[in-house]
C-alpha atoms as a PDB file:
ATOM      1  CA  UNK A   1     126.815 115.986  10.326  1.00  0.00           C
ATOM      2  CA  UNK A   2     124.256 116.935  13.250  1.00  0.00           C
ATOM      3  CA  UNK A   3     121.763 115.002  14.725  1.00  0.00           C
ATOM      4  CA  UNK A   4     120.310 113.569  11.483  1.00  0.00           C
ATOM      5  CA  UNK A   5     123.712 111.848  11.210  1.00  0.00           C
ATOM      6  CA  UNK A   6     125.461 110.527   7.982  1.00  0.00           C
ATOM      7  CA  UNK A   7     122.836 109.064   5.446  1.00  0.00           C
ATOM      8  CA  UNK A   8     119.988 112.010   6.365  1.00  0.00           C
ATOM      9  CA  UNK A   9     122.185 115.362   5.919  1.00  0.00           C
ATOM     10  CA  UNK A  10     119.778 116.357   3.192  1.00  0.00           C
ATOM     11  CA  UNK A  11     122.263 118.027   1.342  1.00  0.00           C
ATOM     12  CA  UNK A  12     120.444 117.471  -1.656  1.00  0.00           C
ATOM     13  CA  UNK A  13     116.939 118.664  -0.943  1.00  0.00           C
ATOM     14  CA  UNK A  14     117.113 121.740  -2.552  1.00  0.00           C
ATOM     15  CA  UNK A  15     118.361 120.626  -5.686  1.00  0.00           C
ATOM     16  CA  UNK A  16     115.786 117.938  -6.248  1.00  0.00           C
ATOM     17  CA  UNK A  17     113.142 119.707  -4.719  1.00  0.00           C
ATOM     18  CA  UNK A  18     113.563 123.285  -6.798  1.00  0.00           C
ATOM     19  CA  UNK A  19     112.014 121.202 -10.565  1.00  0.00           C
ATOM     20  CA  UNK A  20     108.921 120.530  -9.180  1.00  0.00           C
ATOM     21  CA  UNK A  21     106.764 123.491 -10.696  1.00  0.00           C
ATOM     22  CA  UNK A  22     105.733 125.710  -8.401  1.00  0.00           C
ATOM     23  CA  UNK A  23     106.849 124.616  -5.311  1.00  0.00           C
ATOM     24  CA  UNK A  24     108.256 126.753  -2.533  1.00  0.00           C
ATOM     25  CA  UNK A  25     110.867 125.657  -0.778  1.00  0.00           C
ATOM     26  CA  UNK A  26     111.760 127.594   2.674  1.00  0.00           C
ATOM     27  CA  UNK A  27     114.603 127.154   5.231  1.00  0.00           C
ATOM     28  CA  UNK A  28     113.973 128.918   8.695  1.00  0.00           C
ATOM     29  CA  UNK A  29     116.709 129.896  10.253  1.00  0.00           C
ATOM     30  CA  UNK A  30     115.202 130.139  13.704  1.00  0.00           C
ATOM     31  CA  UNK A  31     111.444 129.232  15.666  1.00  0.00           C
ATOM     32  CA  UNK A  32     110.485 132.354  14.413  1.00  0.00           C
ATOM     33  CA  UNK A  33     110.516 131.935  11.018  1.00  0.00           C
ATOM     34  CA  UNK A  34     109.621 128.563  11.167  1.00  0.00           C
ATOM     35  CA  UNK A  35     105.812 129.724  12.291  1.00  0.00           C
ATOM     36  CA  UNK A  36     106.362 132.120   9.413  1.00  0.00           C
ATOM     37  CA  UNK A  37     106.868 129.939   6.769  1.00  0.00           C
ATOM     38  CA  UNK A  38     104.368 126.899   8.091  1.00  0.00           C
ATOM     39  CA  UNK A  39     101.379 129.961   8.614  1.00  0.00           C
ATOM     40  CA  UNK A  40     102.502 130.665   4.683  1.00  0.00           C
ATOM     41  CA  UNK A  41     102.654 126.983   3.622  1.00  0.00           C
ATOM     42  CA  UNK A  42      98.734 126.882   5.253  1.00  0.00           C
ATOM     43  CA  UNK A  43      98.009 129.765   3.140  1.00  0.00           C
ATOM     44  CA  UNK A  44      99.926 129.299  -0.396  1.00  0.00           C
ATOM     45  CA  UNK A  45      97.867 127.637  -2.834  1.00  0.00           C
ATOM     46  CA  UNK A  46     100.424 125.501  -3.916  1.00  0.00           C
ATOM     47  CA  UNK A  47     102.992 123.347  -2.858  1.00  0.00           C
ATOM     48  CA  UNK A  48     105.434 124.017  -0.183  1.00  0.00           C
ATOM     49  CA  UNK A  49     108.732 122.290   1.123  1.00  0.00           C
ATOM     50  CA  UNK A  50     110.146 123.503   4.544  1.00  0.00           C
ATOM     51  CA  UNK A  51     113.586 122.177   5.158  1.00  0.00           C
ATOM     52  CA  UNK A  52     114.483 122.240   8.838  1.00  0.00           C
ATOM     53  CA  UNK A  53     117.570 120.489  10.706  1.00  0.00           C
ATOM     54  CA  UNK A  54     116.744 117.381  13.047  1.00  0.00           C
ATOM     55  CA  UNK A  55     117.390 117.863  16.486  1.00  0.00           C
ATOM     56  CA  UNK A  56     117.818 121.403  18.531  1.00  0.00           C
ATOM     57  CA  UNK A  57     116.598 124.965  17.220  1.00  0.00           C
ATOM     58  CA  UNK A  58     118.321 127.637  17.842  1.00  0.00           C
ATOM     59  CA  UNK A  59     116.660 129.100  21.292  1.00  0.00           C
ATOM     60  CA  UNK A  60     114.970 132.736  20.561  1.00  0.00           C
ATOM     61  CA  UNK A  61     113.215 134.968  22.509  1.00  0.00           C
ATOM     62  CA  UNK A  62     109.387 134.737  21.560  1.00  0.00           C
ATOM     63  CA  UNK A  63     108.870 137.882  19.427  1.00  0.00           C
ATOM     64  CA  UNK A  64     104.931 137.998  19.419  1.00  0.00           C
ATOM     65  CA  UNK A  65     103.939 138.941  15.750  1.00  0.00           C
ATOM     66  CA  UNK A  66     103.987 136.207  13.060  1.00  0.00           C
ATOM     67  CA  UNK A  67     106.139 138.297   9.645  1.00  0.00           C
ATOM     68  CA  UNK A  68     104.583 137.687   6.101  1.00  0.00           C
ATOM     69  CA  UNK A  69     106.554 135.316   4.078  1.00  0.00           C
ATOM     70  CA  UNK A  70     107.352 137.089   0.470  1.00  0.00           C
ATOM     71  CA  UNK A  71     108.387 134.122  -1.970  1.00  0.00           C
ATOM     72  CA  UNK A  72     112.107 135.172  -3.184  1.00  0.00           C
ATOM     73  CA  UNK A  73     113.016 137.499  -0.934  1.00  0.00           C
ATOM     74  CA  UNK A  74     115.738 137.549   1.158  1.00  0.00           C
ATOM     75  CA  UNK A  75     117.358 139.676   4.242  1.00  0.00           C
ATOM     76  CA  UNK A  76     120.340 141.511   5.143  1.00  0.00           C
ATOM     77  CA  UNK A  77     121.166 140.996   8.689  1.00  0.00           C
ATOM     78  CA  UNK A  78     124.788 142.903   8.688  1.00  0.00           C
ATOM     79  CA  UNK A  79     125.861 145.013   6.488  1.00  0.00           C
ATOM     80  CA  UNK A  80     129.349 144.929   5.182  1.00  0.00           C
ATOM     81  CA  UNK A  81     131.273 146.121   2.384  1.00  0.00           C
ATOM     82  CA  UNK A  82     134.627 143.618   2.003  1.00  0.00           C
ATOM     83  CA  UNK A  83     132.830 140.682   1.408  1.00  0.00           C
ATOM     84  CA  UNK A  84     129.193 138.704   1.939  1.00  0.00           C
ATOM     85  CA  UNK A  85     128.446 135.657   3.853  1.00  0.00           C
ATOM     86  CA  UNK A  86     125.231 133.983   2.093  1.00  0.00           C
ATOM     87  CA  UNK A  87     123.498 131.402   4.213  1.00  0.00           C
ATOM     88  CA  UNK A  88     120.322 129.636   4.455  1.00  0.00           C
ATOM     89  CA  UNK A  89     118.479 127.799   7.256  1.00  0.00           C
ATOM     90  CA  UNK A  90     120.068 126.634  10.516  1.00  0.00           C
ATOM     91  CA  UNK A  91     123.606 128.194   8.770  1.00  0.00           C
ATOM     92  CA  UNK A  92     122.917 131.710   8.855  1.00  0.00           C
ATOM     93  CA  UNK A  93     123.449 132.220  13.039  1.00  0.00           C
ATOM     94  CA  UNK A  94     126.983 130.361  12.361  1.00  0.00           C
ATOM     95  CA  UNK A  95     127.863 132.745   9.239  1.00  0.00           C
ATOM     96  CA  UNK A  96     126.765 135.767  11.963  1.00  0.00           C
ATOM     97  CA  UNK A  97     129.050 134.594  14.290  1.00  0.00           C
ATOM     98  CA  UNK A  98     131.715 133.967  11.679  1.00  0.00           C
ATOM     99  CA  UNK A  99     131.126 137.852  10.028  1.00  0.00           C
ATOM    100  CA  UNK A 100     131.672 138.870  14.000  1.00  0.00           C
ATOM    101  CA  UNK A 101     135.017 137.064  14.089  1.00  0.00           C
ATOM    102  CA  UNK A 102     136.295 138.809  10.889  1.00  0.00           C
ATOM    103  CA  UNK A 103     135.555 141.690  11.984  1.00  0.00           C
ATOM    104  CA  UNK A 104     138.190 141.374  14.379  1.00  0.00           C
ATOM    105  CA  UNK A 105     140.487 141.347  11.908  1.00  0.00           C
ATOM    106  CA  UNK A 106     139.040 144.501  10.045  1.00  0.00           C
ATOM    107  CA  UNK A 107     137.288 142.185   7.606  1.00  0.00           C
ATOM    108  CA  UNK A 108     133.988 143.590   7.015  1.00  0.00           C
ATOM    109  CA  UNK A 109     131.213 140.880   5.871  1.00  0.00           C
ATOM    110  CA  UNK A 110     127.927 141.384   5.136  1.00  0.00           C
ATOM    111  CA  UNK A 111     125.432 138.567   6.055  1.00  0.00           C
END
């Protein structure tokens, strides 16, 4: 459940928030994009919906240079050709970790 404990998992957010027209919604998955995606929310003339966990972030080196948010697009981080581990937000360091432990077993996942 995490720190936002068992009545504020928003496990929902994403479905109720994708009908309003023209809103963005963003999940970082670390500090980094975080900056990213508030520096794009600042800048999009619209609205904007950043879903981020309660509690600890994940604890990055500080990379310098903000990236430029593009609305829909996503990231390969390992490439893999058995199967593909799809994650979003604070979930996609814990599907990394889980591609490196099927790997051990000759399972090769993309994430």
């Amino acid at each position: 459940m995490g720190e936002d404990g068992p009545t504020h998992q928003g496990v929902f957010d994403i479905s109720y928030l994708r009908h309003i027209p023209n809103l963005v919604v963003m999940a970082p998955k670390d500090e980094h994009e975080l900056k990213d995606m508030l520096e794009f929310s600042l800048k999009y003339n619209g609205p904007s919906a950043i879903r981020y966990p309660r509690g600890k972030a994940q604890g990055i080196e500080h990379r310098g240079q903000s990236t430029e948010v593009e609305i829909g697009k996503a990231e390969i981080l390992k490439e893999g050709e058995d199967i593909a581990l799809i994650a979003i937000g604070n979930t996609v360091y814990p599907a990394l970790n889980a591609a490196a432990r099927l790997e051990k077993d000759g399972i090769k996942a993309a994430s």
